[in-house]
PDB file of N, CA and C in Angstrom:
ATOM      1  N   UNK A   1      71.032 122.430 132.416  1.00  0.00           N
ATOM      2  CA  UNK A   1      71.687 121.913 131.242  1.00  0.00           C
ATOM      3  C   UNK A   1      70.690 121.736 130.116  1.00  0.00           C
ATOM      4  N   UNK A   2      71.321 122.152 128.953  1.00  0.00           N
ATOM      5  CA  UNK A   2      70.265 122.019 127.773  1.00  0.00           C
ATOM      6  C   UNK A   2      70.214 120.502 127.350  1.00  0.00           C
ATOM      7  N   UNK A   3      68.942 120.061 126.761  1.00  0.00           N
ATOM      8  CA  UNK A   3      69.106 118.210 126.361  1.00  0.00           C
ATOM      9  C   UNK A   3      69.458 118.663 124.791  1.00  0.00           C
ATOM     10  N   UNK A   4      69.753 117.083 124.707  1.00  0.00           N
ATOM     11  CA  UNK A   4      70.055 117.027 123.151  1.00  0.00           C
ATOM     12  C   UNK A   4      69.339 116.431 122.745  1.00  0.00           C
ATOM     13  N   UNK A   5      68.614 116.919 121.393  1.00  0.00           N
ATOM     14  CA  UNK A   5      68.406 116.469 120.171  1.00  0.00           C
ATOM     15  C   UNK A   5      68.459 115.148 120.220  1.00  0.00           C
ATOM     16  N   UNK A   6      67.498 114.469 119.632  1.00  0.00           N
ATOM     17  CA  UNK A   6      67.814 112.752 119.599  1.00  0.00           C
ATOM     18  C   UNK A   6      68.781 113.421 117.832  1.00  0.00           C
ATOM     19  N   UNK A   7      67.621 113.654 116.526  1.00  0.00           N
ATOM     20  CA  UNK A   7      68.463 113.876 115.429  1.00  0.00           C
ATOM     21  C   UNK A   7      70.232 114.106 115.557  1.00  0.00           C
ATOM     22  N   UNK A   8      70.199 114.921 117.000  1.00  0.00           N
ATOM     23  CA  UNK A   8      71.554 115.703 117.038  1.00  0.00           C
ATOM     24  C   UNK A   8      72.620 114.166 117.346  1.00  0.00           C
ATOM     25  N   UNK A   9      72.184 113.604 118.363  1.00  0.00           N
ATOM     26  CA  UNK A   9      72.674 112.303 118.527  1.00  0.00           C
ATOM     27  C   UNK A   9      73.140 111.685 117.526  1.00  0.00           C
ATOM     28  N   UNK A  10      72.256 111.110 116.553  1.00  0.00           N
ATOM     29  CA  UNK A  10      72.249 110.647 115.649  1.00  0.00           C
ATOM     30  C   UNK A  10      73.563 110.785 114.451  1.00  0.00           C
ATOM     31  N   UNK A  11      73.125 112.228 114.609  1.00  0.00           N
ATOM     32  CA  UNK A  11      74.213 112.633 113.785  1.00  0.00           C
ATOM     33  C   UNK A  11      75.416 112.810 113.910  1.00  0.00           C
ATOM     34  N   UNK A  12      75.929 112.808 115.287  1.00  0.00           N
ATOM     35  CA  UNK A  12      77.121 112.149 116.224  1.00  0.00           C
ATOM     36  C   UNK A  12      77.606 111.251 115.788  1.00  0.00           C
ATOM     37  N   UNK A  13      76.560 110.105 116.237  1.00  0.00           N
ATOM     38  CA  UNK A  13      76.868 108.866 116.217  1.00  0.00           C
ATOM     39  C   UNK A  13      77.495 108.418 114.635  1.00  0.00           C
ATOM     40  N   UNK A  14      76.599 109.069 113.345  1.00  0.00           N
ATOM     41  CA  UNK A  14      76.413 108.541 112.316  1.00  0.00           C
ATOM     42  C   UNK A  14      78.411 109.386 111.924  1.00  0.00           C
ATOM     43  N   UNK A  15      78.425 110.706 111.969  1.00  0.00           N
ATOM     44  CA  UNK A  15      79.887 110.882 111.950  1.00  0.00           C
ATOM     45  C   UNK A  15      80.915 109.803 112.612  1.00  0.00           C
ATOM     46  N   UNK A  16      80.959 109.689 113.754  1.00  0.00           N
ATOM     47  CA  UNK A  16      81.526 108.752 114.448  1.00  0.00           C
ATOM     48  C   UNK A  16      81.934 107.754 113.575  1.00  0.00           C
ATOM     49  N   UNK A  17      81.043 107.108 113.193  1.00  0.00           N
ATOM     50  CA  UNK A  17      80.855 105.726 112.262  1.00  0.00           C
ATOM     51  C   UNK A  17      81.798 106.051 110.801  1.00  0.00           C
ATOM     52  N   UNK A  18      81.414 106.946 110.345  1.00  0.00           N
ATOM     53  CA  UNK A  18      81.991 106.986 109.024  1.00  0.00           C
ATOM     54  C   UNK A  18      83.346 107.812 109.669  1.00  0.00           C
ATOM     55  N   UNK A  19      83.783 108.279 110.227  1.00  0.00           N
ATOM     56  CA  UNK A  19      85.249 108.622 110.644  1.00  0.00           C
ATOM     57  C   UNK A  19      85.995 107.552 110.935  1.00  0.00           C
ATOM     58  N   UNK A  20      85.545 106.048 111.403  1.00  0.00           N
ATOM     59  CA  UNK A  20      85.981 105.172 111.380  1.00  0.00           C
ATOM     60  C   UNK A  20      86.435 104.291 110.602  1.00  0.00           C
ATOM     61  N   UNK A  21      85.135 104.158 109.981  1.00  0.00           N
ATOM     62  CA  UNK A  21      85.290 103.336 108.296  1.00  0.00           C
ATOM     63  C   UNK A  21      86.057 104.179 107.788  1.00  0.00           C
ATOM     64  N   UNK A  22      86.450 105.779 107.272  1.00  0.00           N
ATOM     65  CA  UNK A  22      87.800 105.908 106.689  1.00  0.00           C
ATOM     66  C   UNK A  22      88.827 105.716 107.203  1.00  0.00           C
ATOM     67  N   UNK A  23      89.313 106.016 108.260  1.00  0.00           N
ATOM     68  CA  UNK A  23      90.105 105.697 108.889  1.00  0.00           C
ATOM     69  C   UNK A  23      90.266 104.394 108.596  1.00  0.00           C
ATOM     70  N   UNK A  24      89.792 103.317 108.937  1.00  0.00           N
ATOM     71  CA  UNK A  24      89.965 101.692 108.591  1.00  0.00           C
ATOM     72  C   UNK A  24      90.299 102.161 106.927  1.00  0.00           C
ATOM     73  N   UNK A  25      89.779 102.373 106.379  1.00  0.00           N
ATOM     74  CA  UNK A  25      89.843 102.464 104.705  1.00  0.00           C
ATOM     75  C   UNK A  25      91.229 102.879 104.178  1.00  0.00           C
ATOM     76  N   UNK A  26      91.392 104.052 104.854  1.00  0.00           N
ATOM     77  CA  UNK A  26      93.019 104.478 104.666  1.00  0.00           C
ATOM     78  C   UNK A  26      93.893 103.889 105.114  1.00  0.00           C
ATOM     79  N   UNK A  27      94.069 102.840 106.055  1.00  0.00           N
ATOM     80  CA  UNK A  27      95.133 101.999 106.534  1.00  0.00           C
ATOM     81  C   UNK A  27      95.047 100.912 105.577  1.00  0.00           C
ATOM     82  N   UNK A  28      94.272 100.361 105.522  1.00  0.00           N
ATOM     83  CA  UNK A  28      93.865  99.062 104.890  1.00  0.00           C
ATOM     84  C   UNK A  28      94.605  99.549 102.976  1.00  0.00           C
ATOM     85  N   UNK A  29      94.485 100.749 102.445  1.00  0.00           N
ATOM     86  CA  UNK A  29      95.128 101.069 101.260  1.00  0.00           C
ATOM     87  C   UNK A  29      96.589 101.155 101.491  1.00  0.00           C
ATOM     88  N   UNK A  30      97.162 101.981 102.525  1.00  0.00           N
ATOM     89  CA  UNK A  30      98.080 102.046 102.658  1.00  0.00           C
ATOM     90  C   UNK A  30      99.180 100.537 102.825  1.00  0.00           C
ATOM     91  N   UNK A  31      98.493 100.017 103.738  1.00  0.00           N
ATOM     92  CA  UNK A  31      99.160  98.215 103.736  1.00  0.00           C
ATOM     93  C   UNK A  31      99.183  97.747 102.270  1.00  0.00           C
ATOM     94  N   UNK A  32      97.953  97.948 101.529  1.00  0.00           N
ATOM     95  CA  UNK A  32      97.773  97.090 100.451  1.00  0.00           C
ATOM     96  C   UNK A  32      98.843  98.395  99.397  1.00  0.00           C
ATOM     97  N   UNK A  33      99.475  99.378  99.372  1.00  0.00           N
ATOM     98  CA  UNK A  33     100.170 100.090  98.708  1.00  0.00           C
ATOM     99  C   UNK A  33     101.817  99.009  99.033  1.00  0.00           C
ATOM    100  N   UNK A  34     101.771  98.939 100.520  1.00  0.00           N
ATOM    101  CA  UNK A  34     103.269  98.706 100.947  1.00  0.00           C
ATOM    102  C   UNK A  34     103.218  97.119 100.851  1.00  0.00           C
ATOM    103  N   UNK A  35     102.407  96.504 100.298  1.00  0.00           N
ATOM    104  CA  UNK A  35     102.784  95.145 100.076  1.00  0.00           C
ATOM    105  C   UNK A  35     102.429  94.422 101.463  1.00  0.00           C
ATOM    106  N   UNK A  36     101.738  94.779 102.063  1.00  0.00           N
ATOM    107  CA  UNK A  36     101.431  94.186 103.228  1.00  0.00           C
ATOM    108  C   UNK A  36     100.235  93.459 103.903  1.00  0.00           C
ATOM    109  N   UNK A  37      99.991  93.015 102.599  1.00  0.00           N
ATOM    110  CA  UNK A  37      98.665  92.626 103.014  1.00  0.00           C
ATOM    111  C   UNK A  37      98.720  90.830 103.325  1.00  0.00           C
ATOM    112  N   UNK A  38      97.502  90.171 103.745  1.00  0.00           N
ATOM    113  CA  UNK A  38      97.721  88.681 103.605  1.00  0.00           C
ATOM    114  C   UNK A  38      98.399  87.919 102.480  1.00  0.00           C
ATOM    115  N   UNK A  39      97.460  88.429 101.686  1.00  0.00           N
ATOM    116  CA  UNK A  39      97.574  87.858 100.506  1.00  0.00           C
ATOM    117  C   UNK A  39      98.722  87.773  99.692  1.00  0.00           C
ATOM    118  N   UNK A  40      99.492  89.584  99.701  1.00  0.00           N
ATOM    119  CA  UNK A  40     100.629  89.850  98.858  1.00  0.00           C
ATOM    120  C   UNK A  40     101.936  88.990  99.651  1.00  0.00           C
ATOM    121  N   UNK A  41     101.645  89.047 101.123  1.00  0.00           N
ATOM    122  CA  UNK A  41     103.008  88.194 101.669  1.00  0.00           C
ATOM    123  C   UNK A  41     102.839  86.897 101.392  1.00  0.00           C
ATOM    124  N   UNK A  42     102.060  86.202 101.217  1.00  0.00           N
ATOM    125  CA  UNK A  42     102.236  84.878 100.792  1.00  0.00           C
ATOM    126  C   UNK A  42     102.405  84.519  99.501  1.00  0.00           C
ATOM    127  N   UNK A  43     102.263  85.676  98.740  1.00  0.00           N
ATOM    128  CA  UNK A  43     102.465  85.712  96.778  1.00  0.00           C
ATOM    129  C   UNK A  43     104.033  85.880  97.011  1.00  0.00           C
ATOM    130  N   UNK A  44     104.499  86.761  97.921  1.00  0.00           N
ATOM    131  CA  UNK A  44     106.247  86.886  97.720  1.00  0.00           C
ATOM    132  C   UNK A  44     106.587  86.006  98.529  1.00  0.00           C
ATOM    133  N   UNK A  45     105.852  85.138  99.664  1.00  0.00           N
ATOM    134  CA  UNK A  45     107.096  83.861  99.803  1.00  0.00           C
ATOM    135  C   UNK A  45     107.233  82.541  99.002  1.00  0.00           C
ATOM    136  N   UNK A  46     105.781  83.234  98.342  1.00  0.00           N
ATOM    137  CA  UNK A  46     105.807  81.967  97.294  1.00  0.00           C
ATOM    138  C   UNK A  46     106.614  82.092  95.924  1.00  0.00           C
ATOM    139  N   UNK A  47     106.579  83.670  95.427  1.00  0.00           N
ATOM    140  CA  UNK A  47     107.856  83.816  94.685  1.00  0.00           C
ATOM    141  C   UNK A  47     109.466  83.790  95.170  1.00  0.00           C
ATOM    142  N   UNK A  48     109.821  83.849  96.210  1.00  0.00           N
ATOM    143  CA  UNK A  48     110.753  83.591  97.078  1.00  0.00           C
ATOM    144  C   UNK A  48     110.662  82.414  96.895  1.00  0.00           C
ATOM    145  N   UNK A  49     110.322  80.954  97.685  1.00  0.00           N
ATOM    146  CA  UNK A  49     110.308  79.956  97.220  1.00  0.00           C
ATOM    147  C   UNK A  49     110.837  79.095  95.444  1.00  0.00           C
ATOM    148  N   UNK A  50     109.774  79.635  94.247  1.00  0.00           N
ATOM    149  CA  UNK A  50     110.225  79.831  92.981  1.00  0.00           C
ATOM    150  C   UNK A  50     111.149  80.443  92.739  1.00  0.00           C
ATOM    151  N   UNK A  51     111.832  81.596  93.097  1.00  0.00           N
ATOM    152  CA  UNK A  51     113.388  81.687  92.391  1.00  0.00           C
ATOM    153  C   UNK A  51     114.018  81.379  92.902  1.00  0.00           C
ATOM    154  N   UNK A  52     114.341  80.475  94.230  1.00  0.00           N
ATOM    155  CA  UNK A  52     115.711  79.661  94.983  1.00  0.00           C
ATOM    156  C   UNK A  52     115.335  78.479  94.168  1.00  0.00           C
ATOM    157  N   UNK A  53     114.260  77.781  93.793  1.00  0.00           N
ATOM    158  CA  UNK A  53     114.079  76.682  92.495  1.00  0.00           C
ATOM    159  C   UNK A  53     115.156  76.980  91.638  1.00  0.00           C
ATOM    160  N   UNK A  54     114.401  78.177  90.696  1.00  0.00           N
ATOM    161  CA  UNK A  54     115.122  78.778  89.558  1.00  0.00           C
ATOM    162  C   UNK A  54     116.419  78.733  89.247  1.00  0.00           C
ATOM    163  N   UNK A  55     116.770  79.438  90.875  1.00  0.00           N
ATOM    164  CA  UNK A  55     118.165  79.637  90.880  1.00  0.00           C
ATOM    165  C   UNK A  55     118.884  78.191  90.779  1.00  0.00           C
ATOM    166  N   UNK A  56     118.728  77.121  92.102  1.00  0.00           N
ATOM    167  CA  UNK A  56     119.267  76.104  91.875  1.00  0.00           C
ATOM    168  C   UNK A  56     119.347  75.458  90.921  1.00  0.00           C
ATOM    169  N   UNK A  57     118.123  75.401  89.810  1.00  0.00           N
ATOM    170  CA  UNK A  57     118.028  74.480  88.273  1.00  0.00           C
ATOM    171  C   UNK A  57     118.849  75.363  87.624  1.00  0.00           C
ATOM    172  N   UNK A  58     119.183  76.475  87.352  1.00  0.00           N
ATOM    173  CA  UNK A  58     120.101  77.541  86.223  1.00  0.00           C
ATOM    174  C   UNK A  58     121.176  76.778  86.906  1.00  0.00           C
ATOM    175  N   UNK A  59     121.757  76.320  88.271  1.00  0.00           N
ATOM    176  CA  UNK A  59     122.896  76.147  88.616  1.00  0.00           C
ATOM    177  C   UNK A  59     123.495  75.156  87.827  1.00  0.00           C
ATOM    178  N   UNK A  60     122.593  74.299  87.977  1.00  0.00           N
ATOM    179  CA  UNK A  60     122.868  72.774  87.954  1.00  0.00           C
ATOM    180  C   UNK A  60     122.907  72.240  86.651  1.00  0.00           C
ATOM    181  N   UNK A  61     122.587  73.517  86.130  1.00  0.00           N
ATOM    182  CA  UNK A  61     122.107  73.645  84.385  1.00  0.00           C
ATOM    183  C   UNK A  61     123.588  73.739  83.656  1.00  0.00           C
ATOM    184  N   UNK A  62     124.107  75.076  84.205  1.00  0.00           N
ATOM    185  CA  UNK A  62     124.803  75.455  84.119  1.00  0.00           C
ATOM    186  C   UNK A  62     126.617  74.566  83.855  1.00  0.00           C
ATOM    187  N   UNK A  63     126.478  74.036  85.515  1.00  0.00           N
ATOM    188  CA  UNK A  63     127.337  72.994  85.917  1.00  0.00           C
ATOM    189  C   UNK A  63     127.632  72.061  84.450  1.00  0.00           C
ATOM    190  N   UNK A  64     126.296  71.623  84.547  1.00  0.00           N
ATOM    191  CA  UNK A  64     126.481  70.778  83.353  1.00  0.00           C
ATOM    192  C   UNK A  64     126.883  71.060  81.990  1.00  0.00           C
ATOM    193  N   UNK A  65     126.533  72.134  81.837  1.00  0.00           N
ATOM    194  CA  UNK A  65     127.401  72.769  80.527  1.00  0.00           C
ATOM    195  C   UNK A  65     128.516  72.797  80.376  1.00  0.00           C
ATOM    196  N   UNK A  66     129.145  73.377  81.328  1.00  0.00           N
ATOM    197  CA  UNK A  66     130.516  73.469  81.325  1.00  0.00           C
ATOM    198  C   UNK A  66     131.529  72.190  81.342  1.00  0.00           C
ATOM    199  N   UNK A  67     130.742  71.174  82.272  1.00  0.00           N
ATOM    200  CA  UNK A  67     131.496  69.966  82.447  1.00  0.00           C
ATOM    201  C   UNK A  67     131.622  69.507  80.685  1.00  0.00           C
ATOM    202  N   UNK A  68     130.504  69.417  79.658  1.00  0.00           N
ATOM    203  CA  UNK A  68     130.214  69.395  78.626  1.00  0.00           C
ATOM    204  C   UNK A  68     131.053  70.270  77.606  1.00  0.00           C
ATOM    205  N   UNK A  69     131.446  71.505  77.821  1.00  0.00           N
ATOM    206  CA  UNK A  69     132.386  72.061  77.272  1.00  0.00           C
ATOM    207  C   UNK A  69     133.599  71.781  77.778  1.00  0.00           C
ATOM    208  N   UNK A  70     134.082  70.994  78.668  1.00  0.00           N
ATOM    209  CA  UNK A  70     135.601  70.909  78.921  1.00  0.00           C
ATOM    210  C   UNK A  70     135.710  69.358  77.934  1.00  0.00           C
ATOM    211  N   UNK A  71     134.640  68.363  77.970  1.00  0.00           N
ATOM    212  CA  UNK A  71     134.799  66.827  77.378  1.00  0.00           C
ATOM    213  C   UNK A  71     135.385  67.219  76.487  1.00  0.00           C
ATOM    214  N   UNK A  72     134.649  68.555  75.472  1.00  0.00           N
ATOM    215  CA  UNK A  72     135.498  68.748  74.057  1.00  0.00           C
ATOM    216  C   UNK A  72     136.130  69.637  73.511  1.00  0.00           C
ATOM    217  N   UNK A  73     136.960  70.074  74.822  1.00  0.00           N
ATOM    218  CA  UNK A  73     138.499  71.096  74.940  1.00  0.00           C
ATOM    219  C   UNK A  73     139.304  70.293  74.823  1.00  0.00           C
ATOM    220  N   UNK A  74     139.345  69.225  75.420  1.00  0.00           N
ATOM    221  CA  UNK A  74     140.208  68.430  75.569  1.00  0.00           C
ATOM    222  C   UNK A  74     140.830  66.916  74.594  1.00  0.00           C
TER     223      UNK A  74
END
């Protein structure tokens, strides 16, 4: 059997390594494309959170208007 190269090794190894790191690199974009990252899911449950606020204060806002427009229909 022929030996190998330590350089040849090396240069194995050193491919190896960087086939990995892209690999990691391209997933890690792809999540962060699809909204999936730590960070972005806790920005949308926290905007989730803020517009059921929203929504309920426009309600209640609302409510009150109208009760306000019937005092002086009548």
């Amino acid at each position: 059997m022929k030996k190998i190269k330590k350089s040849t090794l090396i240069g194995i190894l050193f491919a190896a390594i960087v086939c990995i790191g892209v690999c990691w690199g391209v997933s890690y974009f792809i999540d962060h494309i699809n909204g999936n990252t730590k960070t972005q899911i806790e920005a949308q449950n926290e905007m989730q959170k803020y517009s059921e606020e929203a929504e309920n204060t426009m309600n209640e806002n609302s409510q009150w208007y109208q009760d306000e427009l019937e005092k002086y229909k009548n």
